[in-house]
Protein backbone atom coordinates (compact mmCIF):
# COMPACT_ATOMS: atom_id res chain seq x y z
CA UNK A 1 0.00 0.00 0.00
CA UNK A 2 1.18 3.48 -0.87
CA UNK A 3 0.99 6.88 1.22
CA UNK A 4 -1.06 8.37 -0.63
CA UNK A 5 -1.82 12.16 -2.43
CA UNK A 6 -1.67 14.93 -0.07
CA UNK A 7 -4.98 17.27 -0.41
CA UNK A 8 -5.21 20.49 0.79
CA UNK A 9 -7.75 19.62 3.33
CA UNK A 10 -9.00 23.27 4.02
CA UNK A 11 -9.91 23.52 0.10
CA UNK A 12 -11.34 19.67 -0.05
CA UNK A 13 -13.67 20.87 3.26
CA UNK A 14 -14.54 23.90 1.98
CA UNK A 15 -15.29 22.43 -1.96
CA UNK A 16 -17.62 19.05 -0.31
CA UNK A 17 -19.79 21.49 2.36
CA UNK A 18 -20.52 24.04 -0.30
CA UNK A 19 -21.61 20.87 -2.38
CA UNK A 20 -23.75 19.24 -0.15
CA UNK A 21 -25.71 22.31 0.59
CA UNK A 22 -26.62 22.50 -2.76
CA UNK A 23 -27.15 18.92 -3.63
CA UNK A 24 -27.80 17.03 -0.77
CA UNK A 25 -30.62 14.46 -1.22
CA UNK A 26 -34.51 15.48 0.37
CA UNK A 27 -34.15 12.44 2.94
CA UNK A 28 -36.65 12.17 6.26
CA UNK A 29 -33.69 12.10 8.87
CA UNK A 30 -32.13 14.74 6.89
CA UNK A 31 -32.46 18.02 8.59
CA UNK A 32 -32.66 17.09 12.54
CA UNK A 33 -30.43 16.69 15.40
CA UNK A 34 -33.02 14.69 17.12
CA UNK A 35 -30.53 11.83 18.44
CA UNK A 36 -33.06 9.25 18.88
CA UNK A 37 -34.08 9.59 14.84
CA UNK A 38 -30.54 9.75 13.84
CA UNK A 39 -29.98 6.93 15.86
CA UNK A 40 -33.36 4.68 14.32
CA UNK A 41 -31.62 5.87 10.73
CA UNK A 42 -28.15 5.12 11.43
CA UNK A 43 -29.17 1.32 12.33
CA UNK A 44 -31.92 0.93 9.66
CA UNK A 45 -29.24 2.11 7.21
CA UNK A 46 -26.73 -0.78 8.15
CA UNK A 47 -25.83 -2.48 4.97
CA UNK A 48 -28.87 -1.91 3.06
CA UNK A 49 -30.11 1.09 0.79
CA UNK A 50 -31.57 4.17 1.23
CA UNK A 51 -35.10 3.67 -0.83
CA UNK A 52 -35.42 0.29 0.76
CA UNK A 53 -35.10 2.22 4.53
CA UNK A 54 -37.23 4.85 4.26
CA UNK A 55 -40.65 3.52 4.03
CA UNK A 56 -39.76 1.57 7.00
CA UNK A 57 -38.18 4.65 8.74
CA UNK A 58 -41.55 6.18 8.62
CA UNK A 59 -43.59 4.02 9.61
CA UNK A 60 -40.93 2.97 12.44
CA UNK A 61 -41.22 6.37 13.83
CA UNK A 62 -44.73 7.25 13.48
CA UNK A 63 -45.44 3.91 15.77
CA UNK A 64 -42.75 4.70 17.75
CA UNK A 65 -42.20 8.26 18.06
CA UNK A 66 -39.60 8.23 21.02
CA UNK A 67 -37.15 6.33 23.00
CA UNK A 68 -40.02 6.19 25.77
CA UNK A 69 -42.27 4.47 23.38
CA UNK A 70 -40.21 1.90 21.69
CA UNK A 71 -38.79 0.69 25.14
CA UNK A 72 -42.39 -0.14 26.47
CA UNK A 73 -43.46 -1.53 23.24
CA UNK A 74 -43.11 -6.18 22.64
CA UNK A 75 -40.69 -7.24 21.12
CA UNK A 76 -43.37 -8.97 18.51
CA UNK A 77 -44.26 -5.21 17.81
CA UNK A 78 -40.73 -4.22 16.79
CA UNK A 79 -40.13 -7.02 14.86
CA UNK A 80 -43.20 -6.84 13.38
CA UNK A 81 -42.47 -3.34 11.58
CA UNK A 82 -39.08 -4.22 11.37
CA UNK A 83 -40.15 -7.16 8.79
CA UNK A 84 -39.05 -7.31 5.57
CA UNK A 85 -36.03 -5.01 6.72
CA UNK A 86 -33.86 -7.92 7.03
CA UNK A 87 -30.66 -8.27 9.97
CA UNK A 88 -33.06 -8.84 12.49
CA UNK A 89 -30.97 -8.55 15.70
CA UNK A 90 -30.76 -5.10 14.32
CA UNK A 91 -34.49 -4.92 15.50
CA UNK A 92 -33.78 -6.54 19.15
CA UNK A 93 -30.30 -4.79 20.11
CA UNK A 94 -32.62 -1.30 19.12
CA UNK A 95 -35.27 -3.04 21.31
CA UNK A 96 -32.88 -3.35 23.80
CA UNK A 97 -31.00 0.05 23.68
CA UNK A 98 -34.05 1.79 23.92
CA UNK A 99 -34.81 -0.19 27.39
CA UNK A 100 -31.54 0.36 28.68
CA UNK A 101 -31.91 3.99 27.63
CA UNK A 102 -35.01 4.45 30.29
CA UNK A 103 -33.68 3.00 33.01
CA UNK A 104 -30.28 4.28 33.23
CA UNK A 105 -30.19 7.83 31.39
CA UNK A 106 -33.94 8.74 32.11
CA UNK A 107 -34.49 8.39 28.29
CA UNK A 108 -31.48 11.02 27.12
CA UNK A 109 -29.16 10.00 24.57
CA UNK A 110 -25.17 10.22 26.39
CA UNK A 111 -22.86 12.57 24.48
CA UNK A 112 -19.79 10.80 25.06
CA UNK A 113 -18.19 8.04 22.83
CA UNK A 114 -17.80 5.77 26.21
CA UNK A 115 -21.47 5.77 26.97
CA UNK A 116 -23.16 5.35 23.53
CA UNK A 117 -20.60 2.28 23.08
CA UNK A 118 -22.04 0.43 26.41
CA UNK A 119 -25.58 0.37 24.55
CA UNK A 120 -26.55 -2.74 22.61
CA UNK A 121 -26.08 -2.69 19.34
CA UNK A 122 -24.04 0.86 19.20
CA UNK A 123 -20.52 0.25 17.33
CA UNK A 124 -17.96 2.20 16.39
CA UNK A 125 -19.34 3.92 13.62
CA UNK A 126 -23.23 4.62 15.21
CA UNK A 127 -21.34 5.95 17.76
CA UNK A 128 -19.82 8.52 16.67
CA UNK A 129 -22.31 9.28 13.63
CA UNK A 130 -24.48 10.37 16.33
CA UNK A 131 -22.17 12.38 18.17
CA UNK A 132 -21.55 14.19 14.96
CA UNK A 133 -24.48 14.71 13.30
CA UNK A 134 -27.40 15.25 16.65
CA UNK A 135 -24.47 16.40 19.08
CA UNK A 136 -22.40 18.46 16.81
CA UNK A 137 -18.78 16.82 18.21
CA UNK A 138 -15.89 16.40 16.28
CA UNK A 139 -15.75 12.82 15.27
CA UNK A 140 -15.13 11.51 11.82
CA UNK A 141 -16.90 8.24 10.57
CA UNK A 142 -15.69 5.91 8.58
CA UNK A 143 -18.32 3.15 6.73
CA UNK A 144 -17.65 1.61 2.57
CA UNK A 145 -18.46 4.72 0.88
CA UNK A 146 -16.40 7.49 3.24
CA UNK A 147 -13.52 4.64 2.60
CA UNK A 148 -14.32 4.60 -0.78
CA UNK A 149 -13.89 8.39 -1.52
CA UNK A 150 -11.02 9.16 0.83
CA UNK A 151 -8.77 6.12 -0.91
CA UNK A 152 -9.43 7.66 -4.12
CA UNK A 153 -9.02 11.28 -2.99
CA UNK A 154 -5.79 10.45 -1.01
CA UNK A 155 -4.62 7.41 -3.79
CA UNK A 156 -4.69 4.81 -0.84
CA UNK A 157 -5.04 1.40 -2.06
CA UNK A 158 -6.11 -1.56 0.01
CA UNK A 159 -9.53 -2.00 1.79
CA UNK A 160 -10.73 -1.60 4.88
CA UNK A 161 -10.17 -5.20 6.45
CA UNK A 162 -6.80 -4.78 5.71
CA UNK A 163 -5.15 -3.03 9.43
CA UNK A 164 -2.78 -0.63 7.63
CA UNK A 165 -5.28 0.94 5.42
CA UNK A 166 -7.71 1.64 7.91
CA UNK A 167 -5.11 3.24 9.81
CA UNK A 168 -4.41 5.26 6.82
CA UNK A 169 -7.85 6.49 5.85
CA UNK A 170 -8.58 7.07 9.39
CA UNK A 171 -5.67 9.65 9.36
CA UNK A 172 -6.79 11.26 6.58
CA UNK A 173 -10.14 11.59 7.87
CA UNK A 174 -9.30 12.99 10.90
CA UNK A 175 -6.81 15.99 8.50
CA UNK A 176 -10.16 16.27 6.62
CA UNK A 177 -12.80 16.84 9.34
CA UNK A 178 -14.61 19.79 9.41
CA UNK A 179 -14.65 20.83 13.48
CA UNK A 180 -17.05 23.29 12.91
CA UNK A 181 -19.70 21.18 10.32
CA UNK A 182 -18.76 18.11 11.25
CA UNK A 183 -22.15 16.19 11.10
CA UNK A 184 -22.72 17.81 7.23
CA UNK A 185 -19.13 16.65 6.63
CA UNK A 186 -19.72 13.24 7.60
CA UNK A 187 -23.13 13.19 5.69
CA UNK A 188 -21.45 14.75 2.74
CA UNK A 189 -18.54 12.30 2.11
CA UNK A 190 -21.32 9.05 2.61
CA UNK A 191 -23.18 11.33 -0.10
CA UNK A 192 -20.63 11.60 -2.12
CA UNK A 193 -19.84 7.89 -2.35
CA UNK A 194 -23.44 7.08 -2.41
CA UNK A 195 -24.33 9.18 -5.47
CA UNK A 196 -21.20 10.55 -7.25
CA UNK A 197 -18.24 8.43 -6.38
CA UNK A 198 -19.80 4.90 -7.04
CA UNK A 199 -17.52 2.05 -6.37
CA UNK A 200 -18.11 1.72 -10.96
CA UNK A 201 -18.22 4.38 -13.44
CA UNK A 202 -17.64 7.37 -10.84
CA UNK A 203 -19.68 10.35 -12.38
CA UNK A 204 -16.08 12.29 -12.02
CA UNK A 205 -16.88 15.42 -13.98
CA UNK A 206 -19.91 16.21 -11.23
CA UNK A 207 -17.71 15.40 -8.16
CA UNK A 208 -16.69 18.92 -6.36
CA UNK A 209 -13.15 17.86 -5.28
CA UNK A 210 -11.93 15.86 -8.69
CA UNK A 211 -8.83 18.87 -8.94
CA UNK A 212 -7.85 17.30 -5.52
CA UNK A 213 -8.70 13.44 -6.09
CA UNK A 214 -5.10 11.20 -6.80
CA UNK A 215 -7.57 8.29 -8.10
CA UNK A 216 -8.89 11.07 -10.75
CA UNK A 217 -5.35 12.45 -11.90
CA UNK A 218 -4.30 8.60 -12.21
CA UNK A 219 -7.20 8.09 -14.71
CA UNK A 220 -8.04 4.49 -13.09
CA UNK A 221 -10.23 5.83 -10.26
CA UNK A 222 -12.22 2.58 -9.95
CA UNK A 223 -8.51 0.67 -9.11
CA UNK A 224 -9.35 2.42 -6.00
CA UNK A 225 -9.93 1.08 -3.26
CA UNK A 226 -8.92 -2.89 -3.53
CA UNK A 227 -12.55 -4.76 -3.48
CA UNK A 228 -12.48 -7.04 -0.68
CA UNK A 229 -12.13 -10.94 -1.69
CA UNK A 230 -16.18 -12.27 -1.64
CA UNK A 231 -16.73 -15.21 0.71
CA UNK A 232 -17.65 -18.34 -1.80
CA UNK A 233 -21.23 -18.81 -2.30
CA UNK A 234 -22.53 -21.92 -0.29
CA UNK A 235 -25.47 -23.66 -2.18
CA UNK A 236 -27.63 -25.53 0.79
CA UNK A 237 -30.90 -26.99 0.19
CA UNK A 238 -34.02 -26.53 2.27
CA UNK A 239 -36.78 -28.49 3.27
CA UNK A 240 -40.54 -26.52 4.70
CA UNK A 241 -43.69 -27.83 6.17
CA UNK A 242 -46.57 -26.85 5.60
CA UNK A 243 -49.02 -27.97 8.26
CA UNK A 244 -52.57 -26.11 8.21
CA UNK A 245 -55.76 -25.78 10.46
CA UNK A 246 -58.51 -24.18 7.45
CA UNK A 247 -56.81 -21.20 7.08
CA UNK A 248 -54.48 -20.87 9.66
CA UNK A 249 -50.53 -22.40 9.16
CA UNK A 250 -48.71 -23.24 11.91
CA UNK A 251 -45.17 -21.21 12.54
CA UNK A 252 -42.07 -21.84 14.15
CA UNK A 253 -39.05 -19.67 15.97
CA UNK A 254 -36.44 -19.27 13.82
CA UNK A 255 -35.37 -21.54 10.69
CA UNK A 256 -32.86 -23.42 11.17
CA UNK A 257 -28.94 -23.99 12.11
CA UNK A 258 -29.45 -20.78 14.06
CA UNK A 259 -30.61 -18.59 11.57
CA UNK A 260 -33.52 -16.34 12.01
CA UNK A 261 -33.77 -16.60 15.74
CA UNK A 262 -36.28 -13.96 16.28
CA UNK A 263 -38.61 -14.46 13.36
CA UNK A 264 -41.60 -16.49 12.96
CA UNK A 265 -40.94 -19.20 9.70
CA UNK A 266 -42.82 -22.75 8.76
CA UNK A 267 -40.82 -25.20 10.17
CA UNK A 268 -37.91 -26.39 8.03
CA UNK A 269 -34.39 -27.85 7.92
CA UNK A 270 -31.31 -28.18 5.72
CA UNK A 271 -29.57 -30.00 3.99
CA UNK A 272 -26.43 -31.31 1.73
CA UNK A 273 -29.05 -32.61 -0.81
CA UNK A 274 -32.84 -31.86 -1.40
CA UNK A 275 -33.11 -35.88 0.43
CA UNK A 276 -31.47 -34.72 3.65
CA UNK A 277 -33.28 -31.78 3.85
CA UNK A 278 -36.76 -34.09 3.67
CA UNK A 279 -35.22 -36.14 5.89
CA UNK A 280 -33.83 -33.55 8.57
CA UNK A 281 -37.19 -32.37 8.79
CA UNK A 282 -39.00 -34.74 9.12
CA UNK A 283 -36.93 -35.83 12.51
CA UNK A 284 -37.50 -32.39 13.54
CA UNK A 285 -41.25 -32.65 13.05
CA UNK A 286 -41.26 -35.90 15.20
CA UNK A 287 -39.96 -33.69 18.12
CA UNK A 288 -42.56 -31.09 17.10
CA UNK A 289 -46.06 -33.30 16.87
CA UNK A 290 -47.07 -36.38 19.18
CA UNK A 291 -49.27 -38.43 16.88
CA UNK A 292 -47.96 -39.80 13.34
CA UNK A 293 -47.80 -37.77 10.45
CA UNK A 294 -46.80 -37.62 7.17
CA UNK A 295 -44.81 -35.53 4.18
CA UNK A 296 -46.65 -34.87 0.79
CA UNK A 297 -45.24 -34.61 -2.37
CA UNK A 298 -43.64 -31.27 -2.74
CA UNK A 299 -46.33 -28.68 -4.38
CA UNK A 300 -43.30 -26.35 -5.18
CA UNK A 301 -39.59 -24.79 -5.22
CA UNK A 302 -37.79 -21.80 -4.52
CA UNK A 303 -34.16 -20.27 -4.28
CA UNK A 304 -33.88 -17.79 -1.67
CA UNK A 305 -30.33 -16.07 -0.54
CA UNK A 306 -28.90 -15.31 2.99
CA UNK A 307 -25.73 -13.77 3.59
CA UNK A 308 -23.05 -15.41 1.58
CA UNK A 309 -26.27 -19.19 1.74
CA UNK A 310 -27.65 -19.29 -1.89
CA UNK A 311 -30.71 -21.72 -0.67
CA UNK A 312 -32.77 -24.21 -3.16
CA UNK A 313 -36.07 -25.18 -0.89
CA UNK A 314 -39.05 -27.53 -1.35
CA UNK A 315 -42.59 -27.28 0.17
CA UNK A 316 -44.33 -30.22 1.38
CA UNK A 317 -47.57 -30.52 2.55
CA UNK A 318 -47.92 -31.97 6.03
CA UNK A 319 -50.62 -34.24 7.55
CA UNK A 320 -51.48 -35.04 11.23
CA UNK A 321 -54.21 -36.07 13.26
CA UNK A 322 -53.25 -33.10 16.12
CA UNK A 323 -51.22 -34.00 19.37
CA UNK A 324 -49.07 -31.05 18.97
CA UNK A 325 -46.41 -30.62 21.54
CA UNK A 326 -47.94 -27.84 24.05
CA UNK A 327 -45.84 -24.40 22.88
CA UNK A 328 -44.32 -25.98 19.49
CA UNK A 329 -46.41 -23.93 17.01
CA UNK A 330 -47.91 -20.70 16.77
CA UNK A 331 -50.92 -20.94 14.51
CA UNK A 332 -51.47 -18.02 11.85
CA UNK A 333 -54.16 -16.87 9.71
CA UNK A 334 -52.56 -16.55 6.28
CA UNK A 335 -53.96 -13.49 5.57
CA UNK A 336 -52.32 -11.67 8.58
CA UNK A 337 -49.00 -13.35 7.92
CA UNK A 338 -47.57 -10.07 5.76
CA UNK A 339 -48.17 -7.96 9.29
CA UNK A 340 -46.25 -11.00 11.35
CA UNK A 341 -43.38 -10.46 12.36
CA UNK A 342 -42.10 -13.31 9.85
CA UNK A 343 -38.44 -13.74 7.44
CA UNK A 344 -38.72 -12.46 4.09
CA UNK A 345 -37.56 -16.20 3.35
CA UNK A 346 -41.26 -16.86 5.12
CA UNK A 347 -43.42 -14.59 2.61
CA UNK A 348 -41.42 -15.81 -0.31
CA UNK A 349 -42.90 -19.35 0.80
CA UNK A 350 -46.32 -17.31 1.88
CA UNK A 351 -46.77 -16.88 -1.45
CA UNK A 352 -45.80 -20.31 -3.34
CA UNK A 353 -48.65 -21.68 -1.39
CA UNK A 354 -51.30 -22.80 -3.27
CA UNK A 355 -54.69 -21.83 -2.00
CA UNK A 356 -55.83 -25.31 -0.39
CA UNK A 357 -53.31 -28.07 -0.60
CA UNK A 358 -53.81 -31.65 -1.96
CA UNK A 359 -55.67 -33.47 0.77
CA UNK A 360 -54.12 -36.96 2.02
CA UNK A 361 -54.64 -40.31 3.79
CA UNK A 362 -54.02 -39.98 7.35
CA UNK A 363 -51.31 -42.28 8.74
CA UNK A 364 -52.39 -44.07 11.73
């Protein structure tokens, strides 16, 4: 890794403020020091994109318009509008900040790094994104896209899991700060890298600091920064029951091998082959239902993705005579299930279900 271009930081400061107050983006958390929005925004904008956010931004806040009010609300609740969002713990350490808000700090955000850190779910970055942008303190942040534009700007190659070249952009960051703006400087580099310097085809000839930028002058911007080596796709196969009562389906905690441990999903398993999968479920319903039952003939297939799983699945209609274990399922009308607080993986299978499925012989 190099050390980099030198900018005149006074100029660069001066050129990306006087930008984003003419071109920053209309955006609902835009506009307020109000920690306890900045904060809901800062987590809801974890490693997903702004138009997918702000409907659920909105609606977050009008149910829950304070700290006060998402501490006392269940956990169901906040999981419920956090559906669809995806990275659920998200949802629960918010849940849980919120809680731990009331009873220590009376409900008040604290403006130090040290006590925003102790609250679940607060890193590094939220941290001091909030003390910049509601508290107006001096603290640089540092996410993909503020990495993205300061490697360029500075001609720092590497990326940010390598130890040296966080070090590196973190020093230029902190020569770059504004101390008097530094909330708008910290909104205008992430704008910057979300709009103008994309990670391809930078839009170079509309970026407000390109007579600065050592990725610009080398005319190879994108070789800026290194990507980061992608974990290899692993292909698993999944198997889902469908059990029903008329209209109501019966629901499980969490998926399976851990994932999805706060969300409501039909009961299902993996497997190395779509045969494992059957079978892996079907020991798992014998833990789940007293009296015999049986598997269908799957009535169809998806491919669904988490994280770095790509995921082949098969539905199967269930039969039973009853003799549920007490507390196994939770029972859902399938018309409420898009307000449930369920897995995305759960509506795609919500909707592969046909209307009433093939009826069967009872075993027994």
């Amino acid at each position: 890794m190099n050390g980099g271009s030198h900018p005149n930081p006074a100029a660069v400061r001066r050129a990306l403020l006087e930008w984003f107050r003419a071109n920053a983006r209309t955006l609902p958390w835009r506009g307020t020091s109000d920690p306890y929005a900045v904060w809901v925004s800062e987590i809801m904008l974890q490693q997903t994109q702004i138009a997918t956010v702000t409907p659920f931004y909105q609606r977050f806040l009008q149910a829950f318009p304070t700290v006060a009010h998402l501490a006392r609300a269940p956990l169901e609740r906040v999981l419920e509008l956090w559906s669809g969002l995806g990275y659920y713990r998200r949802a629960r350490h918010l849940h849980q900040a919120a809680q731990a808000l009331e009873q220590q700090f009376g409900g008040t955000f604290p403006e130090n790094y040290a006590g925003l850190r102790a609250l679940p779910g607060i890193g590094d970055y939220t941290a001091k994104a909030l003390l910049s942008i509601a508290f107006n303190q001096p603290y640089a942040v540092l996410d993909g896209n503020v990495a993205r534009v300061v490697a360029r700007l500075c001609s720092l190659s590497g990326n940010l899991h390598q130890p040296q070249f966080r070090n590196s952009v973190e020093a230029k960051l902190g020569e770059l700060l504004s101390q008097q703006e530094p909330g708008n400087f910290n909104q205008a580099l992430m704008e910057l890298g979300q709009t103008i310097c994309l990670p391809r085809g930078p839009n170079c000839s509309a970026c407000p600091v390109r007579k600065w930028c050592g990725a610009y002058r080398s005319g190879n911007p994108e070789a800026f920064p290194i990507p980061r080596p992608r974990r290899a796709a692993e292909s698993r196969y999944l198997a889902v029951a469908i059990l029903r009562r008329g209209t109501r389906v019966a629901m499980v905690r969490g998926l399976d091998e851990g994932l999805l441990p706060d969300l409501w999903n039909f009961p299902a398993a993996f497997g190395r082959t779509p045969e494992k999968a059957r079978h892996r479920l079907q020991e798992k319903l014998h833990c789940l239902i007293a009296t015999p039952h049986s598997l269908g003939e799957p009535t169809a297939e998806f491919r669904h993705s988490i994280t770095f799983r790509t995921i082949r699945g098969k539905i199967y209609p269930a039969e039973t005579r009853g003799g549920f274990v007490r507390g196994a399922f939770r029972w859902f009308e399938l018309t409420r299930l898009p307000h449930a607080a369920i897995s995305q993986l759960a509506r795609k299978i919500t909707g592969a279900i046909p209307p009433s499925l093939p009826r069967r012989r009872r075993t027994g």
